[in-house]
Protein backbone atom coordinates (compact mmCIF):
# COMPACT_ATOMS: atom_id res chain seq x y z
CA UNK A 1 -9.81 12.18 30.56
CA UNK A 2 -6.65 11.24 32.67
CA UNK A 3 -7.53 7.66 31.70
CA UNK A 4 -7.58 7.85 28.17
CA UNK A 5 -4.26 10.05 28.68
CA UNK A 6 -2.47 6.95 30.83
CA UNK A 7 -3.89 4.75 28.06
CA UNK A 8 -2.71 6.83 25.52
CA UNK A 9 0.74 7.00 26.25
CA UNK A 10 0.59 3.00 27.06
CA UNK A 11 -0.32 2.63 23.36
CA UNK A 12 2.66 5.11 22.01
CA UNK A 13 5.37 3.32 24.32
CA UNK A 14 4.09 -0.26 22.85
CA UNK A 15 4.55 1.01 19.24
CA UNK A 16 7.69 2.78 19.91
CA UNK A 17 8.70 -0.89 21.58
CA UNK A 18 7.76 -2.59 18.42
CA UNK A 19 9.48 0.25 16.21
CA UNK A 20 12.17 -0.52 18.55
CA UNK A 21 12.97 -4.21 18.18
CA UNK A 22 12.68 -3.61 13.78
CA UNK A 23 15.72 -2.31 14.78
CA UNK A 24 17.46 -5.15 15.66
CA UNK A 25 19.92 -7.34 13.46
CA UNK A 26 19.39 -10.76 13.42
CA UNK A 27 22.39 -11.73 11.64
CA UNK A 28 24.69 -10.59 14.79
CA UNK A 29 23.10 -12.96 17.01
CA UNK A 30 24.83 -15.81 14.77
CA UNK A 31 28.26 -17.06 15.05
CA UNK A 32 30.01 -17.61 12.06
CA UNK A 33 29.54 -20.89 10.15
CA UNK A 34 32.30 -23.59 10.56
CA UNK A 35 34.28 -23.69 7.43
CA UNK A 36 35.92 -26.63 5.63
CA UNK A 37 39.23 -27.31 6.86
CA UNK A 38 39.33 -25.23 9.75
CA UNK A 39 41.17 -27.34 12.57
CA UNK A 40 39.90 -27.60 16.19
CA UNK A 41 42.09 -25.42 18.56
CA UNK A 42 42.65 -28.41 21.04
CA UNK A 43 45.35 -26.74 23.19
CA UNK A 44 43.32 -23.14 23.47
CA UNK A 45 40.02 -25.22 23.92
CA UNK A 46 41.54 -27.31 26.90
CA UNK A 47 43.20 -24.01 28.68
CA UNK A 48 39.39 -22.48 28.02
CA UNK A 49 37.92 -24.95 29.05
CA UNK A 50 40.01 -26.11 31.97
CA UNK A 51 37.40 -26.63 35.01
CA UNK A 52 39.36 -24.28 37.08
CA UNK A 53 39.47 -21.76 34.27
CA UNK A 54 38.58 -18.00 35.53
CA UNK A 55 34.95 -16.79 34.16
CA UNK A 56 35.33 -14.47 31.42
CA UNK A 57 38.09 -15.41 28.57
CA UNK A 58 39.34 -12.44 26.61
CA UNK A 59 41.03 -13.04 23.07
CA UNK A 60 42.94 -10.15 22.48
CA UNK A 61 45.11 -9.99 18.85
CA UNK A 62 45.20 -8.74 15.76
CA UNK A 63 43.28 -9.25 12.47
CA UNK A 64 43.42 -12.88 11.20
CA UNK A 65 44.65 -14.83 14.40
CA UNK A 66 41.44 -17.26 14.18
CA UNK A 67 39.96 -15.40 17.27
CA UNK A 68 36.40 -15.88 16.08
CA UNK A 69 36.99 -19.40 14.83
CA UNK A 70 38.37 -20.20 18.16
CA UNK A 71 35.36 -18.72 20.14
CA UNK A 72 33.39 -20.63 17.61
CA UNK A 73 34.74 -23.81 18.39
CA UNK A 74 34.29 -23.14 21.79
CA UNK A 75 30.61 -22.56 21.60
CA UNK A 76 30.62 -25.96 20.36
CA UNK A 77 32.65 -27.34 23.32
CA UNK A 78 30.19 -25.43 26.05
CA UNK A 79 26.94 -26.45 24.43
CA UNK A 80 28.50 -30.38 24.14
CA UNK A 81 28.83 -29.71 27.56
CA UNK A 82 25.06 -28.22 28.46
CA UNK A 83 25.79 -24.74 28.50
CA UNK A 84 22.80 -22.69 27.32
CA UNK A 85 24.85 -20.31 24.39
CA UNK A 86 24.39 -17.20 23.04
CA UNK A 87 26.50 -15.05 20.64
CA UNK A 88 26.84 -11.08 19.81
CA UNK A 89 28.47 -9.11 17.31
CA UNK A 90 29.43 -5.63 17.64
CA UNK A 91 29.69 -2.97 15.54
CA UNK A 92 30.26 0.69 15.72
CA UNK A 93 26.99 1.83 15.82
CA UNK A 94 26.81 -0.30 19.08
CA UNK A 95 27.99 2.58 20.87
CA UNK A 96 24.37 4.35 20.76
CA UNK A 97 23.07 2.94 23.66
CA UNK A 98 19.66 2.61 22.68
CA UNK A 99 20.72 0.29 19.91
CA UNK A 100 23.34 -1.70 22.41
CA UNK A 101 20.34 -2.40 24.55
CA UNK A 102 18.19 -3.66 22.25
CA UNK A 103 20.98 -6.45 20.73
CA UNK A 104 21.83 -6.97 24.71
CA UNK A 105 18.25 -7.79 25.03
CA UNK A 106 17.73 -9.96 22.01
CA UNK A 107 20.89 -11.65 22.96
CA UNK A 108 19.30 -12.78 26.26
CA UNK A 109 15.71 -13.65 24.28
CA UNK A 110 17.69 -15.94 21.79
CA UNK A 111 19.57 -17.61 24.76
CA UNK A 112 17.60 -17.92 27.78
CA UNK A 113 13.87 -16.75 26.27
CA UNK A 114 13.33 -13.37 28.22
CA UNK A 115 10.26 -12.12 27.60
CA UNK A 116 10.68 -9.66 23.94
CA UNK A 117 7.57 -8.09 25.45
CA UNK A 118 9.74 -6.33 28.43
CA UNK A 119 11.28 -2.63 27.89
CA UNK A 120 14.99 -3.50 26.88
CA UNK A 121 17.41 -2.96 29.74
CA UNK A 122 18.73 0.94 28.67
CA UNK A 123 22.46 1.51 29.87
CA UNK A 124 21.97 5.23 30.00
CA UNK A 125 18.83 5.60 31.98
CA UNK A 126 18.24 7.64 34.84
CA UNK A 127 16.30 5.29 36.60
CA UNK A 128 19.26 3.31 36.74
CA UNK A 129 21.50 5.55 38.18
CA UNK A 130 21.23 4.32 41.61
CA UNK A 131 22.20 0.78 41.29
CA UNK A 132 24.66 -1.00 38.83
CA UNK A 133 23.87 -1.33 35.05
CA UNK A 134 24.14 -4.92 34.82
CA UNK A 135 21.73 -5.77 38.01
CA UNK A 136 18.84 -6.60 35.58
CA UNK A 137 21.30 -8.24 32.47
CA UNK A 138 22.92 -10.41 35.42
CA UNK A 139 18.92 -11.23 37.30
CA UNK A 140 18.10 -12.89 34.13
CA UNK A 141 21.29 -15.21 33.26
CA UNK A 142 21.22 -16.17 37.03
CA UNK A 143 17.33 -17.34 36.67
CA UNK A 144 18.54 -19.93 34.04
CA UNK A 145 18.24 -23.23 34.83
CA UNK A 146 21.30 -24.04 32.67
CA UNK A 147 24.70 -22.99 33.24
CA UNK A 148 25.26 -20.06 30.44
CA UNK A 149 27.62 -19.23 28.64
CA UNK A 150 27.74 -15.75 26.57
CA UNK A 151 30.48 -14.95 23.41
CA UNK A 152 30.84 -11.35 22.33
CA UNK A 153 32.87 -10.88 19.11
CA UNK A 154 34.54 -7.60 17.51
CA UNK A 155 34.57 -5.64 20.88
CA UNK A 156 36.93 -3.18 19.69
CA UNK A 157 34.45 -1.79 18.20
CA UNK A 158 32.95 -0.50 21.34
CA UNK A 159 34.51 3.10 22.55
CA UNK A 160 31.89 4.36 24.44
CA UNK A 161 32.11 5.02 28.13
CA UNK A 162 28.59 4.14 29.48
CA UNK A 163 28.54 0.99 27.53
CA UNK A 164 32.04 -0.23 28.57
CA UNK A 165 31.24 0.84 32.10
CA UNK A 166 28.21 -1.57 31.97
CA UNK A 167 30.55 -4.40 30.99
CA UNK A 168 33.36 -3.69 33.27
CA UNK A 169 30.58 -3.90 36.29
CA UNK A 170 29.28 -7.24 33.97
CA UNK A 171 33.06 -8.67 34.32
CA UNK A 172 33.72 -7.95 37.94
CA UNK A 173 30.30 -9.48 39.05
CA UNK A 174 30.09 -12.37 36.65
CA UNK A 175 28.18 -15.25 38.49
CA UNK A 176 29.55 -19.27 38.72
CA UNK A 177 27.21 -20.56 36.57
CA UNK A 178 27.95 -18.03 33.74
CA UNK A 179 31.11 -18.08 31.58
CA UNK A 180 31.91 -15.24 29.19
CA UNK A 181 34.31 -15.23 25.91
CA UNK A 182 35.56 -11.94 24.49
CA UNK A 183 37.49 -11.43 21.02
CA UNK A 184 39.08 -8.07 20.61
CA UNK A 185 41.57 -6.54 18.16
CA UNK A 186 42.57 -3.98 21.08
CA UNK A 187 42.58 -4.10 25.04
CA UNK A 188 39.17 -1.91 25.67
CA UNK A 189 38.49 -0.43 29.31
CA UNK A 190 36.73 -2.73 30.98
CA UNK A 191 39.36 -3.64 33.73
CA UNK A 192 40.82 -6.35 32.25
CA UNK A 193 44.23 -5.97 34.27
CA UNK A 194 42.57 -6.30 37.25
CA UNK A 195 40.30 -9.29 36.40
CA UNK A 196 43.63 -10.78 34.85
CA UNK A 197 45.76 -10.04 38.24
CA UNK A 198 43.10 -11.29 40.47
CA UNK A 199 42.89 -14.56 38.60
CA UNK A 200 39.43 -13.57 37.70
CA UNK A 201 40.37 -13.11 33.58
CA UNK A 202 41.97 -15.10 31.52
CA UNK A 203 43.54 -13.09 28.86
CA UNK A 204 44.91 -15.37 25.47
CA UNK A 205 47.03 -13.06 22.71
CA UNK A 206 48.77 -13.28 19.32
CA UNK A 207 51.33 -15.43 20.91
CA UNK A 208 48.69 -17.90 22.38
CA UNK A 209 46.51 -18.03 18.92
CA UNK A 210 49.19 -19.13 16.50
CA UNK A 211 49.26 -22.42 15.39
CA UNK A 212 51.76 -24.92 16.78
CA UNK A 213 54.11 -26.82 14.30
CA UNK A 214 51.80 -30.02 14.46
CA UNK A 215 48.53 -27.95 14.14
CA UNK A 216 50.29 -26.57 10.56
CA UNK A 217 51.10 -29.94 9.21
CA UNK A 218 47.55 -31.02 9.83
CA UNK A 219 46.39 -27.87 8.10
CA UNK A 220 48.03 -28.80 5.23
CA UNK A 221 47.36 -32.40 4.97
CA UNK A 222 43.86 -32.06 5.18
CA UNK A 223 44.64 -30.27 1.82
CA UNK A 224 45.03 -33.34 -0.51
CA UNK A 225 44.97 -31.97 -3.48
CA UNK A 226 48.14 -29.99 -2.67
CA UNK A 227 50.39 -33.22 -2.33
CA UNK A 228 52.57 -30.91 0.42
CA UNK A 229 56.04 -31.96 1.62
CA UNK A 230 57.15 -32.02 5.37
CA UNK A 231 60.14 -29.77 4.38
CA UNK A 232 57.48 -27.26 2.44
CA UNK A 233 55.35 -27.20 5.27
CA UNK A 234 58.07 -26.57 7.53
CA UNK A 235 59.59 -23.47 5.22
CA UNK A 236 55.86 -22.23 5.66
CA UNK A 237 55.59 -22.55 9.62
CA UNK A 238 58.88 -20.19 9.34
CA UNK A 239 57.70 -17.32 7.14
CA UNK A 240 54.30 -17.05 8.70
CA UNK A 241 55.19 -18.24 12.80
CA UNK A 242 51.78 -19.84 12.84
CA UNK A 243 49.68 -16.74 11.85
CA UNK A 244 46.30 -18.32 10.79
CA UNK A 245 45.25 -16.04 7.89
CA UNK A 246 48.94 -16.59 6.91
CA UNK A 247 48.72 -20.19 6.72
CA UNK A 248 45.07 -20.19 4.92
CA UNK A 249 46.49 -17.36 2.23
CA UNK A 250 49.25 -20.03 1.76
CA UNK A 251 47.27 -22.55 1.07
CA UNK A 252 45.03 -20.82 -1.43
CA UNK A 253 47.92 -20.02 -3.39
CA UNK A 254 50.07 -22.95 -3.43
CA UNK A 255 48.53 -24.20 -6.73
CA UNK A 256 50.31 -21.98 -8.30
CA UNK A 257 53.92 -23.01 -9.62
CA UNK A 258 55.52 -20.04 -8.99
CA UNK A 259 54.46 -20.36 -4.97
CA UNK A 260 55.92 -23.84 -5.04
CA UNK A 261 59.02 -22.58 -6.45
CA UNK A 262 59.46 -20.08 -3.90
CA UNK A 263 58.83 -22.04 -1.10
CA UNK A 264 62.98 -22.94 -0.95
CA UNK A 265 63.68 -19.21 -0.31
CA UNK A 266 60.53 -17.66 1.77
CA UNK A 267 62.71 -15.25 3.00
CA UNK A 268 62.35 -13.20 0.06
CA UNK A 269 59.13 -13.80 -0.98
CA UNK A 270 55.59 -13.52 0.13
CA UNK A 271 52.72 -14.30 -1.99
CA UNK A 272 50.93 -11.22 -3.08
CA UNK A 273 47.38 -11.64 -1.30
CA UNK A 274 49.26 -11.84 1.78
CA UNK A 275 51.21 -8.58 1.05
CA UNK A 276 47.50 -6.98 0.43
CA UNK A 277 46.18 -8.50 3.39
């Protein structure tokens, strides 16, 4: 009788595991797709990627400063250079930690191959309690027999205290054979001061993301269709300061006439997708 009880409640824990993992979304273990005419970030990539570059990078700005394009590029970079990658999404509904564990866990079976069978690592649980959260998440990154490297994007979206208490022990305890890339719209609490002040962080904003002068004149001229001047793509570098979207909404609307009119007097004009945006 106790038997068939244990083996009972063995068979409703594996079909609540496999109910479990229906419930997680592919489609935010993917970076985005490299887009035509995107340039490569050289000067963020080589502070990134400096060898003496802290552990975890945080990329902290507004909408439409390129911050996932830049940790997409550097994906690229890591993997060129043997890293084993892996990439998560967040959204709101990552604060339920149930449904944070699960992506945490499928994050580490797309990037390393832990075993989908295992009970996902739960934030929240008791039986955690008495040691840190991310003992188990770090056990399995350390195990690889690649240096790692692991990108989280959208982690503003994250407000909830357990899970931003697991990844402010994750920062502070972030092995040498692991590197970890953030992009934020906000600052969240994960002891990113500290990290920063102890040399342990390095923290890129707005400032850092903009385009440089020469990174805008090759934005443009790998438009050729547009046929742009130096002196229109310097008027442009002024209005917009090297904001990415910016630039991009610029160069979607610089067929029209009216645009390339305008472009002697920016100061009083902005095109009207970028006023929307």
């Amino acid at each position: 009788m106790g038997e068939s009880l244990k083996n009972g409640v063995r068979a409703d824990h594996t079909a609540a595991q496999r109910a479990a993992w229906t419930q997680v979304c592919a489609y935010k273990l993917f970076a985005p797709p490299k887009y035509a005419g995107a340039i490569r970030r050289a000067s963020a990539l080589d502070r990134i990627l400096e060898s003496q570059a802290p552990r975890v990078t945080f990329l902290q700005a507004p909408a439409g400063h390129g911050k996932s394009t830049l940790l997409q590029q550097t994906k690229v970079a890591c993997e060129a250079l043997g890293f084993r990658t892996g990439w998560l999404t967040f959204d709101d509904a990552d604060n339920d930690m149930r449904r944070c564990s699960l992506h945490l866990h499928a994050l580490l079976t797309a990037t390393l191959g832990v075993d989908s069978d295992v009970d996902p690592i739960d934030i929240n649980s008791e039986a955690k309690s008495r040691q840190c959260r991310s003992d188990w998440f770090i056990a399995q990154i350390v195990a690889s027999d690649a240096p790692v490297a692991l990108f989280f994007d959208e982690f503003q979206t994250l407000t909830g205290k357990p899970i931003l208490a697991f990844f402010r022990e994750l920062l502070e305890r972030v092995p040498d054979t692991v590197r970890i890339f953030i992009g934020s719209r906000s600052t969240p609490d994960v002891g990113l001061v500290r990290l920063v002040v102890n040399n342990r962080a390095l923290l890129l904003r707005a400032d850092d993301l903009r385009f440089s002068p020469a990174e805008v004149s090759q934005f443009f001229s790998n438009a050729c269709d547009l046929s742009i001047s130096a002196d229109e793509v310097e008027a442009i570098y002024r209005q917009t300061e090297g904001w990415p979207a910016a630039l991009q909404l610029f160069r979607l609307t610089l067929s029209s006439p009216t645009v390339r009119q305008s472009l002697a007097d920016l100061g009083n004009f902005r095109p009207r997708e970028l006023a929307e945006y």
